[in-house]
PDB file of N, CA and C in Angstrom:
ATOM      1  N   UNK A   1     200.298 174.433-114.496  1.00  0.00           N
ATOM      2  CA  UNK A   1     200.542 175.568-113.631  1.00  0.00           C
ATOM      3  C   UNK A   1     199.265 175.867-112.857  1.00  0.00           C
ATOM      4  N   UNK A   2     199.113 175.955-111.526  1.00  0.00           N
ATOM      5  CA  UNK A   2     198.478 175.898-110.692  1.00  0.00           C
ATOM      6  C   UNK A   2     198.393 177.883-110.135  1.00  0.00           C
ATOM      7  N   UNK A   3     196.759 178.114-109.904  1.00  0.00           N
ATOM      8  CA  UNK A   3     196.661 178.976-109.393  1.00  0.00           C
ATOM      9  C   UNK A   3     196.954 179.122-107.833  1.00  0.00           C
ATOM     10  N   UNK A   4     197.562 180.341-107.278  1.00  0.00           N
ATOM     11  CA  UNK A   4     197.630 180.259-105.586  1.00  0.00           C
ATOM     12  C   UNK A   4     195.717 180.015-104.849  1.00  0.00           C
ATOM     13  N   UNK A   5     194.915 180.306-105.858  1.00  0.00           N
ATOM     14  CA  UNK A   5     193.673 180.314-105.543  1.00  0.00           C
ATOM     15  C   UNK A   5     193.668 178.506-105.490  1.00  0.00           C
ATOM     16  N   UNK A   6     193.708 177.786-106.681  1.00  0.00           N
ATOM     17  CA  UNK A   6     194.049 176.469-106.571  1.00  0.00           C
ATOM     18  C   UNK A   6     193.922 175.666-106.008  1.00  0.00           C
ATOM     19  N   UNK A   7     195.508 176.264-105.399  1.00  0.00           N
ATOM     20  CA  UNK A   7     195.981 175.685-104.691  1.00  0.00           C
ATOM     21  C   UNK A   7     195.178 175.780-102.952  1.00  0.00           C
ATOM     22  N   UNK A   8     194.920 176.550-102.746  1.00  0.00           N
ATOM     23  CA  UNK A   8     193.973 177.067-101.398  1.00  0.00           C
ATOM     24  C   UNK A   8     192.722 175.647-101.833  1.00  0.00           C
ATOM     25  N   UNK A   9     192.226 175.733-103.204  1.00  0.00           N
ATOM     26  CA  UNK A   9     191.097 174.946-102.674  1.00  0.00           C
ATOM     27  C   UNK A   9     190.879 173.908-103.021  1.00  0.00           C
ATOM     28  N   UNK A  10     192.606 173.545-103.448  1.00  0.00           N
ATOM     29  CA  UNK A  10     192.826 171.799-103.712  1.00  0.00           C
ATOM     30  C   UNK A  10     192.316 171.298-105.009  1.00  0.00           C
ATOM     31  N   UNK A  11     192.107 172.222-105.861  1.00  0.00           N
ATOM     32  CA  UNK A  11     191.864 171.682-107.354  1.00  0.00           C
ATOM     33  C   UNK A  11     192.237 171.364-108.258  1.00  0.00           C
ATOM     34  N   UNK A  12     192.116 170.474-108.580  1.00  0.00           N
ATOM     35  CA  UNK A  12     193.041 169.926-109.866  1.00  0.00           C
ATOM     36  C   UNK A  12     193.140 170.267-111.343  1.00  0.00           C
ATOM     37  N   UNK A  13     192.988 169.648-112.369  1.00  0.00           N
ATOM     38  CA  UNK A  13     193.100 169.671-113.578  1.00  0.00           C
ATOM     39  C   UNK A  13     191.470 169.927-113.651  1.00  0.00           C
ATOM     40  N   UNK A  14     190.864 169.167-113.297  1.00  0.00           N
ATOM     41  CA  UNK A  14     189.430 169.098-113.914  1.00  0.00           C
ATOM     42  C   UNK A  14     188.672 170.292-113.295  1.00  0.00           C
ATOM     43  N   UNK A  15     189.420 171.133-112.043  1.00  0.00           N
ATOM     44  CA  UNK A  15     188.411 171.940-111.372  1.00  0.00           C
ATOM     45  C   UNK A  15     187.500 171.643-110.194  1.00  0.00           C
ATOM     46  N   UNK A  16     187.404 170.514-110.009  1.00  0.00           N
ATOM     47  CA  UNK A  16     186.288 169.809-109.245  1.00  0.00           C
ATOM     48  C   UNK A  16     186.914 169.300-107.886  1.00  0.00           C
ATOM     49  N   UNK A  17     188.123 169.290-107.909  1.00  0.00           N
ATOM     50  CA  UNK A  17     188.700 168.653-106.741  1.00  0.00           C
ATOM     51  C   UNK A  17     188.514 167.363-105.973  1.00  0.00           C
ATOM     52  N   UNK A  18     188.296 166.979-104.986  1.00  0.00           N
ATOM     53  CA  UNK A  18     187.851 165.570-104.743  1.00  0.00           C
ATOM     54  C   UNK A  18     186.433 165.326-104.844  1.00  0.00           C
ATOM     55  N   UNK A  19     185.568 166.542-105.344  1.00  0.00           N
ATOM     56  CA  UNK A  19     184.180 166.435-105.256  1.00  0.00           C
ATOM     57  C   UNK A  19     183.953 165.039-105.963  1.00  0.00           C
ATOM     58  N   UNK A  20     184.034 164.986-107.318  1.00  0.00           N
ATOM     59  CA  UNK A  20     183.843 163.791-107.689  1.00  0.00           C
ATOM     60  C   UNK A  20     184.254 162.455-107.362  1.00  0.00           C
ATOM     61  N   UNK A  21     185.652 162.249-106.865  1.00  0.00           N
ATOM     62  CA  UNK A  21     185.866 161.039-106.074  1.00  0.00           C
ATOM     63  C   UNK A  21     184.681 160.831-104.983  1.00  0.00           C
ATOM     64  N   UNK A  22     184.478 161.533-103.994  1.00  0.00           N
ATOM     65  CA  UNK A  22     183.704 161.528-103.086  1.00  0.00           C
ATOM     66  C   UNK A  22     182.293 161.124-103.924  1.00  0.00           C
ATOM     67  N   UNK A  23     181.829 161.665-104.752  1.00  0.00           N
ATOM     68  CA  UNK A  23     180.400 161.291-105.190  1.00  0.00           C
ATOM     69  C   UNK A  23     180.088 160.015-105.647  1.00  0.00           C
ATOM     70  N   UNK A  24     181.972 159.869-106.530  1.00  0.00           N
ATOM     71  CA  UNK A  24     181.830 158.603-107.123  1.00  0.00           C
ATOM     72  C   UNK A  24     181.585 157.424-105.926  1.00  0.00           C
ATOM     73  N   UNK A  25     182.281 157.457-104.779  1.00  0.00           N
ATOM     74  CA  UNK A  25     182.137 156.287-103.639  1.00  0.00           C
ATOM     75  C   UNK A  25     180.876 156.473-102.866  1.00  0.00           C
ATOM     76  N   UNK A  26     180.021 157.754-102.913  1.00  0.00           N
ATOM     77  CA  UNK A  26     179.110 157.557-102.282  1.00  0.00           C
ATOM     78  C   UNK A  26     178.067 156.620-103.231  1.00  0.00           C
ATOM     79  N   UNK A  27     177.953 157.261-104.455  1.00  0.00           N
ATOM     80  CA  UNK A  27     177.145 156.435-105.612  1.00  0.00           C
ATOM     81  C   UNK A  27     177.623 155.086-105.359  1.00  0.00           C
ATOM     82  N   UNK A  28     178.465 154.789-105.184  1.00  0.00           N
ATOM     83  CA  UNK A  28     178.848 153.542-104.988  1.00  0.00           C
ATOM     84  C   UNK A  28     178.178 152.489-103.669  1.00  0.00           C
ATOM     85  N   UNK A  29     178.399 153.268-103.019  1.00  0.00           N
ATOM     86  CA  UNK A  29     177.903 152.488-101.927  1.00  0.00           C
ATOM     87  C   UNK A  29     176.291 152.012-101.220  1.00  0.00           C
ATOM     88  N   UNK A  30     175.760 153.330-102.312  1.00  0.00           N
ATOM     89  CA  UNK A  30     173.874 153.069-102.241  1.00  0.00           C
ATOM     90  C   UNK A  30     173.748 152.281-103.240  1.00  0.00           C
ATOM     91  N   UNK A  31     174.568 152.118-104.198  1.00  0.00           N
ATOM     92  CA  UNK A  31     174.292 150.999-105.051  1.00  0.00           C
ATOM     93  C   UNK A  31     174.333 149.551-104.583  1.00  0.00           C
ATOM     94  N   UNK A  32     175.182 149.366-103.692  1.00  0.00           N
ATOM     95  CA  UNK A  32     175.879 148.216-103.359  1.00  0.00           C
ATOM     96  C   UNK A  32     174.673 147.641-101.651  1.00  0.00           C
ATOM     97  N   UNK A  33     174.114 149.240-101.175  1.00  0.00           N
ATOM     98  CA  UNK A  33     172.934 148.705-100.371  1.00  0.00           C
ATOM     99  C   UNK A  33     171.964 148.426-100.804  1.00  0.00           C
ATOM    100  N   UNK A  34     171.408 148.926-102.525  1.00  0.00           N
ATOM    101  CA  UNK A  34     170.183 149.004-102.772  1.00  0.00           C
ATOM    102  C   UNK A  34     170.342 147.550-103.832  1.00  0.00           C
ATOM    103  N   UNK A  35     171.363 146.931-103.809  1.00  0.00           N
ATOM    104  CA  UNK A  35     171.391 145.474-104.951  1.00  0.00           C
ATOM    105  C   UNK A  35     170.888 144.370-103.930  1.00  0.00           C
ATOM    106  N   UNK A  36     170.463 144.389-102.725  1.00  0.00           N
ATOM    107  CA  UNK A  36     169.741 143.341-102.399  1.00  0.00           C
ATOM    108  C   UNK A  36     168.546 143.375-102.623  1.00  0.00           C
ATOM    109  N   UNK A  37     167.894 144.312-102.409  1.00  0.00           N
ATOM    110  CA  UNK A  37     166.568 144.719-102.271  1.00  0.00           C
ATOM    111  C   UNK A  37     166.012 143.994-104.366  1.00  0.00           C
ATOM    112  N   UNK A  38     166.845 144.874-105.446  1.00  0.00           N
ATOM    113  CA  UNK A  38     166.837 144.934-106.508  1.00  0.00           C
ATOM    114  C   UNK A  38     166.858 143.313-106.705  1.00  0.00           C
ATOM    115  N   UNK A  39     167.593 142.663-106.572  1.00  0.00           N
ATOM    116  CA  UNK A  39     167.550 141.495-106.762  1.00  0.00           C
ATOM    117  C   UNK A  39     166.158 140.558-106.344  1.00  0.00           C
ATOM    118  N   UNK A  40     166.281 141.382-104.773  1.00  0.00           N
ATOM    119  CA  UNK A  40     164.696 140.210-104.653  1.00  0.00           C
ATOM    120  C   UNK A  40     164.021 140.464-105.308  1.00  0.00           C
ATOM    121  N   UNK A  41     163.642 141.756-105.723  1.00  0.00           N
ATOM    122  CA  UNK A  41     162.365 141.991-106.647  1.00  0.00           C
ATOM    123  C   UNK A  41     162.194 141.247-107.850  1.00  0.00           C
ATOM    124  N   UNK A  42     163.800 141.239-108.406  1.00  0.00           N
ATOM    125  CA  UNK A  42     163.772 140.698-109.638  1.00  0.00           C
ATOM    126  C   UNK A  42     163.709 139.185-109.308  1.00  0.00           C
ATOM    127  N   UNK A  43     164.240 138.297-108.483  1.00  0.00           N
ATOM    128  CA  UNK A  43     163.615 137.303-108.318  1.00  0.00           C
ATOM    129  C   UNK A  43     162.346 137.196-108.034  1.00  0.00           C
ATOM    130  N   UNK A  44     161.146 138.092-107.553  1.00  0.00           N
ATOM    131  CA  UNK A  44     160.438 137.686-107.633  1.00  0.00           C
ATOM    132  C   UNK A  44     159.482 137.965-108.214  1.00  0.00           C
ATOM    133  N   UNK A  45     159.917 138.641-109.865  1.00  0.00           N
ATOM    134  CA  UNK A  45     159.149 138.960-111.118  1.00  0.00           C
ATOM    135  C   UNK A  45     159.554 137.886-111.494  1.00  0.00           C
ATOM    136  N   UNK A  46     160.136 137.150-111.727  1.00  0.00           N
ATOM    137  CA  UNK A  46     160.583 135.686-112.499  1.00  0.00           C
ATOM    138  C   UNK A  46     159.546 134.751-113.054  1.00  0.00           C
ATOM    139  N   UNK A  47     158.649 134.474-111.946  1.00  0.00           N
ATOM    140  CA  UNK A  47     157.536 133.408-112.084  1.00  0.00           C
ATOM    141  C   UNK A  47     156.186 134.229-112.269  1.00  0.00           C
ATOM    142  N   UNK A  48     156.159 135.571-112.613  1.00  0.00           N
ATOM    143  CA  UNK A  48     154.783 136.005-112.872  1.00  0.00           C
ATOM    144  C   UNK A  48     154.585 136.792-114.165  1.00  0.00           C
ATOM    145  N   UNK A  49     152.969 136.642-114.029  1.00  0.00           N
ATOM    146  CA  UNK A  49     152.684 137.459-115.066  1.00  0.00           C
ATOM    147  C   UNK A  49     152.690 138.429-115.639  1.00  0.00           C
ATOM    148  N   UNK A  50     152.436 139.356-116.437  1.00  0.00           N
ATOM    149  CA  UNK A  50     152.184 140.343-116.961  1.00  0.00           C
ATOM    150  C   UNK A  50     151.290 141.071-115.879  1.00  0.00           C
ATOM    151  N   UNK A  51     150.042 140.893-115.076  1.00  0.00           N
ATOM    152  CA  UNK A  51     149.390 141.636-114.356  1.00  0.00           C
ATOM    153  C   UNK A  51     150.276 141.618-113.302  1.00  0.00           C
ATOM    154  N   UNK A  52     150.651 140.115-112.451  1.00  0.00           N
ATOM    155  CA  UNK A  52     151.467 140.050-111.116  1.00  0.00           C
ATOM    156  C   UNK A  52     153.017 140.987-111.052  1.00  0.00           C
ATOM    157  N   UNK A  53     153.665 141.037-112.474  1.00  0.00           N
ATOM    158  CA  UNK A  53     154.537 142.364-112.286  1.00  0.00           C
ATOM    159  C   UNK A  53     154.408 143.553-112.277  1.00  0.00           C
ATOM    160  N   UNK A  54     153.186 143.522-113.184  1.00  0.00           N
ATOM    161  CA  UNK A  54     152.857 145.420-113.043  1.00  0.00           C
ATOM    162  C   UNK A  54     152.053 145.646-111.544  1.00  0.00           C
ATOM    163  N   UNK A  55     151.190 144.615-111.265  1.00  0.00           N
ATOM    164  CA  UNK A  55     150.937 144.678-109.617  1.00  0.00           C
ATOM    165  C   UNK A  55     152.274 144.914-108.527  1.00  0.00           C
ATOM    166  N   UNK A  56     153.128 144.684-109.143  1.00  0.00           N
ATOM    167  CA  UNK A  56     154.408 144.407-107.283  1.00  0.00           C
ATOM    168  C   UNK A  56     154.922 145.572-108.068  1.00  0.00           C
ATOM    169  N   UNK A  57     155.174 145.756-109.309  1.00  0.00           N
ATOM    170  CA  UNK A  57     155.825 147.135-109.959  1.00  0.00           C
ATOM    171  C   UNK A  57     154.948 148.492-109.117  1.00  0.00           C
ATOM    172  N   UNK A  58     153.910 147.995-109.138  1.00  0.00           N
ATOM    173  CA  UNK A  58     152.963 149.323-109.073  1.00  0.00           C
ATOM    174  C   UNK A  58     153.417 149.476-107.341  1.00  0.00           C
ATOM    175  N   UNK A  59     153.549 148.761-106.635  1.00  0.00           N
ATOM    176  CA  UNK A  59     154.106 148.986-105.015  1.00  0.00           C
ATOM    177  C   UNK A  59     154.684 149.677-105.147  1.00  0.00           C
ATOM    178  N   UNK A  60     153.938 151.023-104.355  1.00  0.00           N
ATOM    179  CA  UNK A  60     155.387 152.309-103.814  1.00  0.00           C
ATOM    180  C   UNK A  60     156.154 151.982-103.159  1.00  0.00           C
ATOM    181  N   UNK A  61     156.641 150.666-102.468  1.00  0.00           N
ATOM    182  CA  UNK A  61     158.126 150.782-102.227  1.00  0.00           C
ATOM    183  C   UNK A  61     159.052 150.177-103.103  1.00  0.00           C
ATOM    184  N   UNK A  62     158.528 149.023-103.571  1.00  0.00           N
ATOM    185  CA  UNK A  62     159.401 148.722-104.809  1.00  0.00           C
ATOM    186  C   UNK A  62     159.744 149.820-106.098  1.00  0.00           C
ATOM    187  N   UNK A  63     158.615 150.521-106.057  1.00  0.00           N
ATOM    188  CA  UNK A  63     159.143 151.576-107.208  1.00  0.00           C
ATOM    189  C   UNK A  63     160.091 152.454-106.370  1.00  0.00           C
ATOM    190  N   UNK A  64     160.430 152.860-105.165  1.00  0.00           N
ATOM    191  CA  UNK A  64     161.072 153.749-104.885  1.00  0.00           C
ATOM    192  C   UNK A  64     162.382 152.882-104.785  1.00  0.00           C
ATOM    193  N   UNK A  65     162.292 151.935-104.529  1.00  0.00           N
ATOM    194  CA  UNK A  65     163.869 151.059-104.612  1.00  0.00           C
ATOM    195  C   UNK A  65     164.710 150.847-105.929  1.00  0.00           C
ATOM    196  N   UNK A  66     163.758 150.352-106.747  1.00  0.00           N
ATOM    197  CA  UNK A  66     164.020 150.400-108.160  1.00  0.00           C
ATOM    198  C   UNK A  66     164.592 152.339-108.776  1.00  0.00           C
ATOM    199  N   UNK A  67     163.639 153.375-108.460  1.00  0.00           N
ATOM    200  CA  UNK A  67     163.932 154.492-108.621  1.00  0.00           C
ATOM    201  C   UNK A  67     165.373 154.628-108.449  1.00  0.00           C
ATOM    202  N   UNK A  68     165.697 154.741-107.072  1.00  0.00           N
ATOM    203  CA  UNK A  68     166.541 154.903-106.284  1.00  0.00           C
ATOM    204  C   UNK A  68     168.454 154.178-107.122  1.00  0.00           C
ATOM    205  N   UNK A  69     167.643 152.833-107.252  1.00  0.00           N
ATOM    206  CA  UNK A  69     169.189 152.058-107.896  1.00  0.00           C
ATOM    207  C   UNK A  69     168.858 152.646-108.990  1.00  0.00           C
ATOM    208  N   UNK A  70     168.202 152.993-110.086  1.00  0.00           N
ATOM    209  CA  UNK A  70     168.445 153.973-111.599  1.00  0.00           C
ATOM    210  C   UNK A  70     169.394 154.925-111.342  1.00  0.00           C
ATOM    211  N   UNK A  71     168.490 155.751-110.534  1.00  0.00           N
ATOM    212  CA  UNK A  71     169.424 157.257-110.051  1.00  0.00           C
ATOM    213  C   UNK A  71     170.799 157.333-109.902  1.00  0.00           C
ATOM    214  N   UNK A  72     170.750 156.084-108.540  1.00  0.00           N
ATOM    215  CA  UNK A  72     172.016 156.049-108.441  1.00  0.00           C
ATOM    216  C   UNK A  72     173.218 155.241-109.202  1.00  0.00           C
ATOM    217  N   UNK A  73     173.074 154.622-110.347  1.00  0.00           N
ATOM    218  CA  UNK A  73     173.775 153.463-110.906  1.00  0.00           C
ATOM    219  C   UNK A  73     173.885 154.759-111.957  1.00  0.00           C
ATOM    220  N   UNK A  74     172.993 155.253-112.571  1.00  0.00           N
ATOM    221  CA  UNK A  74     172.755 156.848-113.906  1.00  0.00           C
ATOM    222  C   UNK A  74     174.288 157.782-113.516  1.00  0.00           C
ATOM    223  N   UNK A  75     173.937 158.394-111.992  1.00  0.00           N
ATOM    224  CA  UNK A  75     175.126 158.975-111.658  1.00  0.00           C
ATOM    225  C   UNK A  75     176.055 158.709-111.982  1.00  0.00           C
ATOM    226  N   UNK A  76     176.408 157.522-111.199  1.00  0.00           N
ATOM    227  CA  UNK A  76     177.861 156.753-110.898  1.00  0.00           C
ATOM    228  C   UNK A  76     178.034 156.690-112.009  1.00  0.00           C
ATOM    229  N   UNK A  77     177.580 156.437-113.067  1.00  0.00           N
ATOM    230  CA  UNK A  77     178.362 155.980-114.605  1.00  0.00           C
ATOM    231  C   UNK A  77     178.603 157.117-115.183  1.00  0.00           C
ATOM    232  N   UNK A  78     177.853 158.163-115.184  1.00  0.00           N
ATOM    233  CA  UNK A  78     177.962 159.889-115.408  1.00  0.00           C
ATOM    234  C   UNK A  78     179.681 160.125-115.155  1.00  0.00           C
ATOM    235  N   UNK A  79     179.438 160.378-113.619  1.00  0.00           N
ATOM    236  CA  UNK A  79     180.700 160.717-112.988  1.00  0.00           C
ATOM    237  C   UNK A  79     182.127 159.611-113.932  1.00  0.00           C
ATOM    238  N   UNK A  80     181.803 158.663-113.993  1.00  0.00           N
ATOM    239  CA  UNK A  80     182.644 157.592-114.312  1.00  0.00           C
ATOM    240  C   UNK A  80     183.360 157.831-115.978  1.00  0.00           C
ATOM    241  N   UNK A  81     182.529 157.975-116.471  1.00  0.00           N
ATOM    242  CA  UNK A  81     182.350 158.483-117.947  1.00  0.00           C
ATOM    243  C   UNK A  81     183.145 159.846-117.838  1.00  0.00           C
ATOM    244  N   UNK A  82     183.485 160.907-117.294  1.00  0.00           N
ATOM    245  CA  UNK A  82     183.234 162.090-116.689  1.00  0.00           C
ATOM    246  C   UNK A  82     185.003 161.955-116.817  1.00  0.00           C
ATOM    247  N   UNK A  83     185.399 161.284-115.632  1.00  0.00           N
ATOM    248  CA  UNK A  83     186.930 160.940-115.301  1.00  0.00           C
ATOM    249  C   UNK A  83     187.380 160.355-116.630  1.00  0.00           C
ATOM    250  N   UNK A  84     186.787 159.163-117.234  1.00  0.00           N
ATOM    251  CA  UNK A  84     187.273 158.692-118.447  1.00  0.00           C
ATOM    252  C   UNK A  84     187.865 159.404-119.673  1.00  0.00           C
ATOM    253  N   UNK A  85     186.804 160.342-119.730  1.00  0.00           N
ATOM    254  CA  UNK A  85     186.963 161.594-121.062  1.00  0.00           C
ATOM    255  C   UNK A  85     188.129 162.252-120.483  1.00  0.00           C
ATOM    256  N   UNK A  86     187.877 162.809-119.299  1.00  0.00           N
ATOM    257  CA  UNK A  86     188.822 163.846-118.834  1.00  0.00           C
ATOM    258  C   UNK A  86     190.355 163.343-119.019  1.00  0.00           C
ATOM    259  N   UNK A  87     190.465 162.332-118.558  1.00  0.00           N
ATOM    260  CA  UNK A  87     191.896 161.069-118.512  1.00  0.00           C
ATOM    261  C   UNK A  87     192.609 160.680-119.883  1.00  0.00           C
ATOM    262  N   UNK A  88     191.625 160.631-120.656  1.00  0.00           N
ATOM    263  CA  UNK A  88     192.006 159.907-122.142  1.00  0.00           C
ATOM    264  C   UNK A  88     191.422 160.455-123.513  1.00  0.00           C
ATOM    265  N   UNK A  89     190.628 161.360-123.349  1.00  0.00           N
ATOM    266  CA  UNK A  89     190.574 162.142-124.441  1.00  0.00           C
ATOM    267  C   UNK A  89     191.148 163.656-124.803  1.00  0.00           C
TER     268      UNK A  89
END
């Protein structure tokens, strides 16, 4: 049973309305720009050392890329987890 308030602001069961769909595809999609970048890096920790990774680690832009896919991969599974419980528990 749905409130007339609710219903005005399109909310569902969970309260949240499409907020979370929407977050979930945006998380999605910085993930899916920031997996090239992630990859080169990680290809090109492959062949080095212990100093030569914490050297390219220590690069502020690689740390902000790396940051960036945590954050956003952390979310997305949040939210994801989020719908799961809500759905089946």
């Amino acid at each position: 049973m749905r409130t007339p308030l609710g219903r005005v602001r399109n909310l569902g069961a969970s309260h949240s309305g499409t907020t979370d769909f929407w977050r979930q595809r945006i998380t999605a999609v910085a993930m899916v720009l920031l997996m090239a970048p992630v990859i080169v890096v990680v290809m090109m920790l492959l062949g080095s050392n212990h100093a030569g990774a914490a050297q390219m680690l220590g690069s502020p832009l690689v740390a902000i890329i790396l940051l960036l896919f945590i954050i956003a991969s952390t979310w997305h599974m949040r939210i994801g987890m989020q719908v799961i419980i809500e759905d089946y528990v």
